[in-house]
Protein backbone atom coordinates (compact mmCIF):
# COMPACT_ATOMS: atom_id res chain seq x y z
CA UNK A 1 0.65 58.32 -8.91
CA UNK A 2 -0.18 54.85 -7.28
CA UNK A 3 1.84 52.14 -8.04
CA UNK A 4 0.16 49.68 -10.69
CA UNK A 5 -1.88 46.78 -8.94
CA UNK A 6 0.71 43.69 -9.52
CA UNK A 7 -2.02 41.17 -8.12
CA UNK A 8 -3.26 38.51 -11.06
CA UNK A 9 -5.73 36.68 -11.08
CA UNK A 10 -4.92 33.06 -10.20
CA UNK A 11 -7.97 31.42 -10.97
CA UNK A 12 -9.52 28.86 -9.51
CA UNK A 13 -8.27 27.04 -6.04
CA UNK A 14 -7.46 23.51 -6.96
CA UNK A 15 -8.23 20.83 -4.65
CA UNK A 16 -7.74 17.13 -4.68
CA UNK A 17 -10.23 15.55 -5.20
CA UNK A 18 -10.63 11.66 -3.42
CA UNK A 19 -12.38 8.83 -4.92
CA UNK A 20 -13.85 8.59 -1.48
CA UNK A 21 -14.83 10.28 1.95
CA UNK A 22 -11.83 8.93 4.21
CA UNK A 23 -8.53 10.28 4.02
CA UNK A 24 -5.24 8.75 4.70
CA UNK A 25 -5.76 9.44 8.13
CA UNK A 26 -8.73 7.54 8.35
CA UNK A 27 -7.22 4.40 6.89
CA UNK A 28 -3.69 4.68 9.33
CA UNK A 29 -6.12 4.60 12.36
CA UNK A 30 -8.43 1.51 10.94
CA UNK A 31 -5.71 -0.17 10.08
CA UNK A 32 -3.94 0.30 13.57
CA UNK A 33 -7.39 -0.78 15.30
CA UNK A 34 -7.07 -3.47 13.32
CA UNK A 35 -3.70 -4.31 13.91
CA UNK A 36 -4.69 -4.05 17.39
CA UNK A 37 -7.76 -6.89 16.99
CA UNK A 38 -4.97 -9.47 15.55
CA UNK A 39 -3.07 -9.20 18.50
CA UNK A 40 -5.91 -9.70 20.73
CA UNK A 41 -6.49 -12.26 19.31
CA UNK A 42 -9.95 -11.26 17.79
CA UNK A 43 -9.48 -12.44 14.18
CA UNK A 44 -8.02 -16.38 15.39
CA UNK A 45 -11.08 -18.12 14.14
CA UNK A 46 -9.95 -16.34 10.25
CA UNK A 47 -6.23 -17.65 10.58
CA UNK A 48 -5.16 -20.94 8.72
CA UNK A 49 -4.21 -23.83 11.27
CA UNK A 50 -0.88 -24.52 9.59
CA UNK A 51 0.59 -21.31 7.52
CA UNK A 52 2.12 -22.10 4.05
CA UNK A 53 5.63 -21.16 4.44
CA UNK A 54 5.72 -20.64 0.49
CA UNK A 55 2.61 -18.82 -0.53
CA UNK A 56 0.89 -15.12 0.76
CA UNK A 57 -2.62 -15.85 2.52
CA UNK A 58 -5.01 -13.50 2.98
CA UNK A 59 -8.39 -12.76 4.93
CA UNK A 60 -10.88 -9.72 4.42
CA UNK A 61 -11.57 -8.76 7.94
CA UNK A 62 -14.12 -6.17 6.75
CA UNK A 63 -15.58 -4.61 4.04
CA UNK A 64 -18.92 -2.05 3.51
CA UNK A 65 -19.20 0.56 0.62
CA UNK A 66 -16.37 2.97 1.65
CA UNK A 67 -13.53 0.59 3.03
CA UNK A 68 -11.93 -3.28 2.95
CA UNK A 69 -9.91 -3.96 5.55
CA UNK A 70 -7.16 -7.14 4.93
CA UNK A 71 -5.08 -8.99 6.88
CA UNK A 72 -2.15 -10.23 4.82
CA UNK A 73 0.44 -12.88 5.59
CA UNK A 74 4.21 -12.33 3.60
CA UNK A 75 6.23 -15.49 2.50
CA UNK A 76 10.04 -14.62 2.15
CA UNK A 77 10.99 -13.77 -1.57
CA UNK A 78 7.03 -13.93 -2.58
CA UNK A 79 6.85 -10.21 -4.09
CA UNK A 80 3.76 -8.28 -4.86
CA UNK A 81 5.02 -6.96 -8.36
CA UNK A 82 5.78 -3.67 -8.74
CA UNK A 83 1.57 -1.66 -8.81
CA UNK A 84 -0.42 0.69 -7.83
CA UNK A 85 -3.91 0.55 -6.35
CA UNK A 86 -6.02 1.95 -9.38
CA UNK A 87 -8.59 4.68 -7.96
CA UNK A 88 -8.14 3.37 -4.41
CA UNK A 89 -6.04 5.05 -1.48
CA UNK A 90 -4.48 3.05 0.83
CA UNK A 91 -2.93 2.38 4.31
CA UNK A 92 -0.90 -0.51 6.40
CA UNK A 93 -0.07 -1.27 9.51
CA UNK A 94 2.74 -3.71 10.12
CA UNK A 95 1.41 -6.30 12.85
CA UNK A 96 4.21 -8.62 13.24
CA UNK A 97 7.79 -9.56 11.25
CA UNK A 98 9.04 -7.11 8.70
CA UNK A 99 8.50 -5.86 5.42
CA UNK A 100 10.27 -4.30 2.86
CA UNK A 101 8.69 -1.53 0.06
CA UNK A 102 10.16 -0.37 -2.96
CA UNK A 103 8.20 2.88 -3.96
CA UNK A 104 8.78 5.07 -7.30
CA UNK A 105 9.95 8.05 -6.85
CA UNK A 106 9.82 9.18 -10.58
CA UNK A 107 13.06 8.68 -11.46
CA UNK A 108 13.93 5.14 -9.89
CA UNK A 109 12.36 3.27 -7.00
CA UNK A 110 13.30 3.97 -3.06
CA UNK A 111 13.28 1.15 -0.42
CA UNK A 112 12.24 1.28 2.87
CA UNK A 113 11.93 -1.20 5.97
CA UNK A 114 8.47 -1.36 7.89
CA UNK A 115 8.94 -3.10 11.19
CA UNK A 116 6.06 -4.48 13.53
CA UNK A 117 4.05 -1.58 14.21
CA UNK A 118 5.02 1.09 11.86
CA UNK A 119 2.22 2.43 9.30
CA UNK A 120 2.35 3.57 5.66
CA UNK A 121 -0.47 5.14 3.87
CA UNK A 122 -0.77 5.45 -0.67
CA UNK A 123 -2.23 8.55 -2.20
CA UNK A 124 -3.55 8.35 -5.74
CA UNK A 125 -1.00 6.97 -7.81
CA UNK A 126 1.43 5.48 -5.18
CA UNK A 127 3.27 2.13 -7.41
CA UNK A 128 5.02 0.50 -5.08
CA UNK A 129 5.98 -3.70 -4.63
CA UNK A 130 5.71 -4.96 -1.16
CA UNK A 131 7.81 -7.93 0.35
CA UNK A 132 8.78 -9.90 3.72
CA UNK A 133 12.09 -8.23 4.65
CA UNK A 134 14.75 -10.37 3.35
CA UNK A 135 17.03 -8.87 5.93
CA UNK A 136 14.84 -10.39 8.88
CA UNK A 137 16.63 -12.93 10.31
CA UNK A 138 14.51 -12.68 13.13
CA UNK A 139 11.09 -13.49 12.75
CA UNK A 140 10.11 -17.04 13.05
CA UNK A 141 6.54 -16.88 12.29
CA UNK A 142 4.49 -15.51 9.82
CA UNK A 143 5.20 -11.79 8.58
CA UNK A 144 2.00 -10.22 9.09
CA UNK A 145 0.03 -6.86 7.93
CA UNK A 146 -3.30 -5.32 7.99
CA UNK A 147 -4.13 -3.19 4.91
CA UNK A 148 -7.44 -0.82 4.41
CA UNK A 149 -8.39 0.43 0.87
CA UNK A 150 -11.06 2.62 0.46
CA UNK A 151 -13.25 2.66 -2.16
CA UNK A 152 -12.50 -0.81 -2.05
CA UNK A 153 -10.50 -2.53 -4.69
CA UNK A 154 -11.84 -3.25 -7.99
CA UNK A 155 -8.23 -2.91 -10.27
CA UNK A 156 -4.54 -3.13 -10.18
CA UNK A 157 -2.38 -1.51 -12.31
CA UNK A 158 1.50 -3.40 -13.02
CA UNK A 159 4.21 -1.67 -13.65
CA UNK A 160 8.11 -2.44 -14.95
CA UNK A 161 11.03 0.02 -14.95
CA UNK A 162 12.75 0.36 -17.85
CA UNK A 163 15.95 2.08 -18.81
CA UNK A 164 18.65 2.40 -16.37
CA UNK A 165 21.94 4.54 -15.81
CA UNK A 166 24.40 4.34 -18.68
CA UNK A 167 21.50 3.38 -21.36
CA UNK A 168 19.23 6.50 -20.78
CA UNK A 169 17.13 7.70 -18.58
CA UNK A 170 14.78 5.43 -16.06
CA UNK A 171 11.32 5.44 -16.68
CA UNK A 172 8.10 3.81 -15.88
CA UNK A 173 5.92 1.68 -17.72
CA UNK A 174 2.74 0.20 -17.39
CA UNK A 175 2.33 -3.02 -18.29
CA UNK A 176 -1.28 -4.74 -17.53
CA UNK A 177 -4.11 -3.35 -15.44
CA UNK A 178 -6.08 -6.36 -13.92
CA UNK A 179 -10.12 -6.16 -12.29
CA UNK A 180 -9.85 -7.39 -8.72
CA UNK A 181 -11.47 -7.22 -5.25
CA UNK A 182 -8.46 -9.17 -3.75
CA UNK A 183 -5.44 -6.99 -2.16
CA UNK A 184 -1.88 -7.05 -3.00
């Protein structure tokens, strides 16, 4: 007698699905090309002739139907607030300074440093808040970053985390969502 067939039916293969054609990968090399471009000096005529030492600045370097590309100067203590990108993926490259990212992790947030040239990319769903490095001592100019969102941006979603430690568990809430076509 054969043994019984074990083998079930699965179903269907899931596959993410994007909101758009490029991938992660795609937006890591645009935004290291564009990276690149800053330091060339390729994107002077966009820059401000005195930087505000207080407030973020930023320029759209380019945009078309799939992508918008932004370079993003970082102020120290000026936060982005804690967000994700809505239905847009996203990648930066790091072009000068430091920065500093708190991500959730789903059950508290995570920091880590990105130094001049190091990259980070955002899936679906990646809430994260962005800031100059408070630990860099070092940088005496501006703090600066190219970021790539494809589609391009349209709405922001805020977030707050609630609950900590010794009064329950630590959760995430949403707290506004926000139309936009500027980056943060």
């Amino acid at each position: 007698m054969d043994a019984p067939d074990r083998r079930r039916d699965a179903g269907p293969v899931s596959v993410a699905i994007l909101p758009t054609r490029l991938r992660p990968a795609d937006l890591l090399r645009i935004t290291d090309q564009c990276a690149s471009e800053v330091l060339d000096g390729r994107h002077d005529a966009m820059l401000p002739a005195r930087w505000d030492p207080v407030h973020r600045w930023a320029a759209r370097l380019r945009q078309d139907d799939d992508l918008d590309v932004w370079l993003i100067s970082w102020t120290p203590g000026e936060a982005t607030e804690l967000h994700d990108h809505a239905g847009s993926i996203g990648a930066l490259t790091v072009v000068s300074g430091s920065l500093a990212e708190y991500r959730w992790a789903g059950d508290g947030l995570r920091a880590r440093t990105l130094d001049a040239g190091d990259q980070a990319a955002f899936p679906l769903g990646w809430v994260h808040d962005v800031v100059r490095n408070p630990d860099d001592t070092t940088t005496s100019g501006p703090t600066l970053s190219v970021h790539a969102y494809s589609p391009p941006l349209t709405a922001m979603n805020y977030y707050e985390v609630t609950g900590s430690g010794r009064s329950g568990p630590t959760h995430l809430r949403r707290v506004r969502t926000e139309l936009t076509d500027q980056p943060e």
